[in-house]
Protein backbone atom coordinates (compact mmCIF):
# COMPACT_ATOMS: atom_id res chain seq x y z
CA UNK A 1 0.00 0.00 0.00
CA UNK A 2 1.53 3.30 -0.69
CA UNK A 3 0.36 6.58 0.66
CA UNK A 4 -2.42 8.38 -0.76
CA UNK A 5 -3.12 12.20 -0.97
CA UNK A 6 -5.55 11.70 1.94
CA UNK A 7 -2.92 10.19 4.39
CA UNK A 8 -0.21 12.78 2.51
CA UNK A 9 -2.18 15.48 3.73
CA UNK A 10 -3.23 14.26 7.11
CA UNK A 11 0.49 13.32 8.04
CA UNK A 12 1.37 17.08 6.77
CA UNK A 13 -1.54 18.87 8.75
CA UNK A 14 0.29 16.73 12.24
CA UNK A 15 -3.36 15.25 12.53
CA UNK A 16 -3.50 12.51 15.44
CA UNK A 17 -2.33 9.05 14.73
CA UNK A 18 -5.52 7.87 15.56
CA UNK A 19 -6.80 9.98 12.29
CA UNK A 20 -4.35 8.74 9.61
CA UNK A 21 -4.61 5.28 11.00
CA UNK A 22 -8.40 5.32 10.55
CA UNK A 23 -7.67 6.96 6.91
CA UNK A 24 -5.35 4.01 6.52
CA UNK A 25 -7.44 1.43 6.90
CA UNK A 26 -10.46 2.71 5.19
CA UNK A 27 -8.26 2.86 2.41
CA UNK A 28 -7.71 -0.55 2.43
CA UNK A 29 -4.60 -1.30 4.81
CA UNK A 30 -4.83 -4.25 7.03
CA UNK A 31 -3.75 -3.79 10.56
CA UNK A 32 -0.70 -6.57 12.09
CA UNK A 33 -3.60 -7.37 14.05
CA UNK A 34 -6.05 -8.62 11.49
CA UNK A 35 -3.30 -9.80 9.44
CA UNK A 36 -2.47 -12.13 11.87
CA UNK A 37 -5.97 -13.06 12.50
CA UNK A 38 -5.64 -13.92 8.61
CA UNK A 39 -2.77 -16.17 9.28
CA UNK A 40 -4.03 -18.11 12.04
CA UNK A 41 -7.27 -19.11 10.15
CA UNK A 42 -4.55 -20.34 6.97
CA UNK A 43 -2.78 -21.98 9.92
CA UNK A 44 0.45 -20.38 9.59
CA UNK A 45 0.34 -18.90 13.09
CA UNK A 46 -1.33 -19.08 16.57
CA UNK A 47 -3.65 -16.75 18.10
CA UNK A 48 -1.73 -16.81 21.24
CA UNK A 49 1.40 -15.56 19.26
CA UNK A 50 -0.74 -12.31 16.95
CA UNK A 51 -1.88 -11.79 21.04
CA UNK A 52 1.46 -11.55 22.33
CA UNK A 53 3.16 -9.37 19.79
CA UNK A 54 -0.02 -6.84 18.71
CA UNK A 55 -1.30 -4.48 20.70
CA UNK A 56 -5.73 -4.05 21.01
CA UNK A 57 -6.77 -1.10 19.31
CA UNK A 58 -7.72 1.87 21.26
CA UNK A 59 -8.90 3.87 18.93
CA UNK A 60 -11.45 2.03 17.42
């Protein structure tokens, strides 16, 4: 995923992280989160492991 003029502008305005995050994703990026939630269904990880190394969104 590259960075669109929505995100471009956002990161140059200083908007929160929260903001460009949530720009992020509804522009299609996947979070290490769900990612990994992607993996563990294909079986290439465990949930126990995205748990340990992801952190729970606050934001959302």
């Amino acid at each position: 995923m590259t960075m669109n003029d929505q995100i471009r502008s956002l990161v140059m305005q200083r908007a929160p992280g929260s903001a460009i995050k949530q720009a992020a994703i509804h522009s299609g990026m996947l979070t290490l989160r769900k990612t990994g939630a992607l993996k563990a269904a294909q079986g290439i990880t465990t949930v126990d492991e995205i748990l340990r190394v992801t952190q729970v969104d606050q934001d959302f």
